[in-house]
N, C-alpha and C. Protein backbone atom coordinates (compact mmCIF):
# COMPACT_ATOMS: atom_id res chain seq x y z
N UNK A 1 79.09 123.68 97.41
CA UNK A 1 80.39 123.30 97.89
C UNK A 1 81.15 122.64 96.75
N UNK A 2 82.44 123.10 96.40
CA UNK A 2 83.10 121.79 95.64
C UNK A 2 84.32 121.24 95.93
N UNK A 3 84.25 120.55 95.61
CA UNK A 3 85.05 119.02 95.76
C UNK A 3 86.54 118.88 95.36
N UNK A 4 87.51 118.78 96.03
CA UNK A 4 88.92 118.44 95.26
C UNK A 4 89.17 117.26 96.23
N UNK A 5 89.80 115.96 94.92
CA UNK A 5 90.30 114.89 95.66
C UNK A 5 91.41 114.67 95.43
N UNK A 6 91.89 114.17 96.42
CA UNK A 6 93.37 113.72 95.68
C UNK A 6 93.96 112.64 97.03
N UNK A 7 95.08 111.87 96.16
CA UNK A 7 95.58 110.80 97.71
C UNK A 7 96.90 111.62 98.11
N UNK A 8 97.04 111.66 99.25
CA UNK A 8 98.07 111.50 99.92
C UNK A 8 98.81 109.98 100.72
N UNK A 9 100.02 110.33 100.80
CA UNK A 9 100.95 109.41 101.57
C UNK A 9 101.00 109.32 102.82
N UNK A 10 100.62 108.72 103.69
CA UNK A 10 100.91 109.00 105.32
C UNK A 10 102.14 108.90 105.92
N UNK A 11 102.64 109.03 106.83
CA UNK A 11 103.81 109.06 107.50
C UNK A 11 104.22 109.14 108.98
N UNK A 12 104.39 108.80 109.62
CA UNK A 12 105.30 108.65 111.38
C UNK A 12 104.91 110.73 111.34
N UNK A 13 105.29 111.46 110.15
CA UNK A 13 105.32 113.01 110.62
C UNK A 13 104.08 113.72 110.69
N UNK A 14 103.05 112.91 110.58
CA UNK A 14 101.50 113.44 110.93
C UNK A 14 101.37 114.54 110.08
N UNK A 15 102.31 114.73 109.00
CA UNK A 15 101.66 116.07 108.20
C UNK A 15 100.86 115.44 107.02
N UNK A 16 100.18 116.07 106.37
CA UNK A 16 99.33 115.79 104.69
C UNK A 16 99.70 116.50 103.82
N UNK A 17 100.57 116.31 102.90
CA UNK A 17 100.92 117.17 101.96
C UNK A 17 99.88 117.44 101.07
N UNK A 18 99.87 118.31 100.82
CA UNK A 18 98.67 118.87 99.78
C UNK A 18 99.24 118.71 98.27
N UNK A 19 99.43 117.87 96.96
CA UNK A 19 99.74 118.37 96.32
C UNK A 19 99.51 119.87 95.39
N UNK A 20 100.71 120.22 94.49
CA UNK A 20 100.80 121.43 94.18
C UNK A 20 99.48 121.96 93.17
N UNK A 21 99.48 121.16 92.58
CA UNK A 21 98.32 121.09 91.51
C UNK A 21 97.20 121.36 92.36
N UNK A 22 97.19 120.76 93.29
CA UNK A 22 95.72 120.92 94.07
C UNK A 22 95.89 122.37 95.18
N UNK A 23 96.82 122.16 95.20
CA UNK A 23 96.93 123.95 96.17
C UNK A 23 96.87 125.06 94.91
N UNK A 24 96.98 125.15 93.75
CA UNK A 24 96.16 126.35 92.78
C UNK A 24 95.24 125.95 92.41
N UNK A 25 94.40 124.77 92.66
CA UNK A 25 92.73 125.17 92.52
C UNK A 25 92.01 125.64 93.71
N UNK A 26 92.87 125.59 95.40
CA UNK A 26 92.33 126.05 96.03
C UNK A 26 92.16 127.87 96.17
N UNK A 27 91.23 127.87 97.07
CA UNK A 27 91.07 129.99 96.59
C UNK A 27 92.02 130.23 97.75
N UNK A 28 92.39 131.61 98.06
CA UNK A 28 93.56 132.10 98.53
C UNK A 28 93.42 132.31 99.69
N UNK A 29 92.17 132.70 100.80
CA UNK A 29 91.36 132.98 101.22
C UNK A 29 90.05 132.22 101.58
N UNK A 30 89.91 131.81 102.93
CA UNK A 30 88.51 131.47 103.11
C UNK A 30 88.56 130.17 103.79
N UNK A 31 87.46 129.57 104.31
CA UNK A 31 87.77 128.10 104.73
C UNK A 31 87.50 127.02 103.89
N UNK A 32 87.89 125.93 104.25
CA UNK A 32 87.94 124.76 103.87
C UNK A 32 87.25 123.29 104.68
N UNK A 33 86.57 122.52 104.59
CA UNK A 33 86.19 121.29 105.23
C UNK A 33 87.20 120.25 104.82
N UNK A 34 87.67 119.15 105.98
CA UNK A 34 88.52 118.49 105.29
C UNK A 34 87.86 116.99 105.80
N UNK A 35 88.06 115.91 104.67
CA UNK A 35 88.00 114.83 105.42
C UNK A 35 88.75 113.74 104.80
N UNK A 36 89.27 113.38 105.91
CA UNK A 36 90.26 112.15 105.72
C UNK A 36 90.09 111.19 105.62
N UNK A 37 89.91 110.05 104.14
CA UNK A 37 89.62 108.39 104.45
C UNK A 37 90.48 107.73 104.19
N UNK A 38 90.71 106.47 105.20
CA UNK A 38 91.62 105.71 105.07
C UNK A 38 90.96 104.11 105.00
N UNK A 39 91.85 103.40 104.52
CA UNK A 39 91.76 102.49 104.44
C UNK A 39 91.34 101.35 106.28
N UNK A 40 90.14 100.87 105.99
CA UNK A 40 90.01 99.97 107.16
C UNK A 40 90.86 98.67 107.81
N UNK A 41 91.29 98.74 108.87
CA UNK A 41 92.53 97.63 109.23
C UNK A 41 91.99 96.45 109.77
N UNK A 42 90.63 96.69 110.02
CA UNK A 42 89.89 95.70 111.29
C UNK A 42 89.13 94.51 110.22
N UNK A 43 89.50 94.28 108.96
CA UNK A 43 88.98 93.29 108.52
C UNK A 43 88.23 93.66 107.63
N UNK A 44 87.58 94.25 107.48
CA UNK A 44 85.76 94.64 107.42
C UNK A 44 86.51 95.09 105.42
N UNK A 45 87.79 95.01 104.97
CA UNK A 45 88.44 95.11 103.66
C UNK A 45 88.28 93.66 103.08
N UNK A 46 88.78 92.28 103.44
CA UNK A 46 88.30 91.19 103.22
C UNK A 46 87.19 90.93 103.01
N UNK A 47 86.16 91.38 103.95
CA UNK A 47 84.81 91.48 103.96
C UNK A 47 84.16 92.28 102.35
N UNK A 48 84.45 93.24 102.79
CA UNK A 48 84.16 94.21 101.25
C UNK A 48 84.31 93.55 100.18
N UNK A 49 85.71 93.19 99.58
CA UNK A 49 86.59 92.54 98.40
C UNK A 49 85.40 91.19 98.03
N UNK A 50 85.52 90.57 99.23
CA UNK A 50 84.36 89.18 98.83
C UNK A 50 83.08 89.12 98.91
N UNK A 51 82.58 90.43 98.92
CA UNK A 51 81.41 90.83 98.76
C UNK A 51 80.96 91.29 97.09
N UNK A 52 81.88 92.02 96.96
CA UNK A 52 82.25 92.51 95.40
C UNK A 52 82.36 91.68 94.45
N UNK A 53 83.51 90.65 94.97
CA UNK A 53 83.49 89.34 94.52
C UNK A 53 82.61 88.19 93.82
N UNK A 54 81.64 88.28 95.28
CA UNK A 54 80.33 87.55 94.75
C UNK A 54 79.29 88.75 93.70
N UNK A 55 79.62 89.21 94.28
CA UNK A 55 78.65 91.11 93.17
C UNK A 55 78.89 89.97 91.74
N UNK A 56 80.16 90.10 91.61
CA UNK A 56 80.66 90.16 89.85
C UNK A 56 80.11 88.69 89.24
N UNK A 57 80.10 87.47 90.18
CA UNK A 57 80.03 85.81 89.95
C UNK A 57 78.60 86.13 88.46
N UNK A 58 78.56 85.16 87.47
CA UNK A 58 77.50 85.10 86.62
C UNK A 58 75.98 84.69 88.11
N UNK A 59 75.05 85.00 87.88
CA UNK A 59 73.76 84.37 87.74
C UNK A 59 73.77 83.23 87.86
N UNK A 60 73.22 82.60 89.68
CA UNK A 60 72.41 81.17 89.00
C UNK A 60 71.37 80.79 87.99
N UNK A 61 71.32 79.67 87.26
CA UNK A 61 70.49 79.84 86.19
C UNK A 61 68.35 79.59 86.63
N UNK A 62 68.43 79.98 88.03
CA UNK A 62 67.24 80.66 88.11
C UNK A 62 67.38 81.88 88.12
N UNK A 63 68.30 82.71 88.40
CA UNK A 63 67.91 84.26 88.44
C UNK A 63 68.32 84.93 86.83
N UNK A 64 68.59 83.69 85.90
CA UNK A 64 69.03 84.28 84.88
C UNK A 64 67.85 85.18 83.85
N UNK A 65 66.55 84.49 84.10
CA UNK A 65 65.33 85.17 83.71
C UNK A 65 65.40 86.78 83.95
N UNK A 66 66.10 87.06 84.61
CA UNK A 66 66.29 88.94 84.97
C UNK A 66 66.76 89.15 83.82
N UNK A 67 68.18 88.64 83.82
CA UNK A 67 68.99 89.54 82.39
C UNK A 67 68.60 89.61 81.04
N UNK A 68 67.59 89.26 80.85
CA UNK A 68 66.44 89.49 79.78
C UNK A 68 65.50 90.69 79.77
N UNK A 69 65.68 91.22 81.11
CA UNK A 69 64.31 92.30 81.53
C UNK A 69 65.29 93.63 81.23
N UNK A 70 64.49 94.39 80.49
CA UNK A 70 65.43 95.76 80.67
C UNK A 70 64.33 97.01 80.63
């Protein structure tokens, strides 16, 4: 299977524009799978961000003994 990504804009008119660029890599003929992701409204984005957040923080300096191990 392969893969074309690209963002679209949403709108009140429920259509998805395809950009153009991406409609001549599609073939002329045949089907397609589509799937749509959007951004989460219910919070669970705050959640993520300060999860990531803490991801990036340095090492307390007990777990710093890892970043020595490779």
């Amino acid at each position: 299977m392969h893969a074309i990504e690209f963002t679209a804009e949403l709108s009140d008119s429920r259509t998805l524009l395809v950009p153009q660029e991406v409609a001549d890599q599609l073939p002329k003929t045949g089907r397609a799978r589509i799937i749509v992701l959007t951004e989460e409204l219910n919070g669970d984005t705050d959640w993520r961000m300060g999860a990531y957040q803490q991801f990036l923080r340095d090492d307390s300096p007990e777990d710093a003994i890892y970043d020595s191990c490779q």
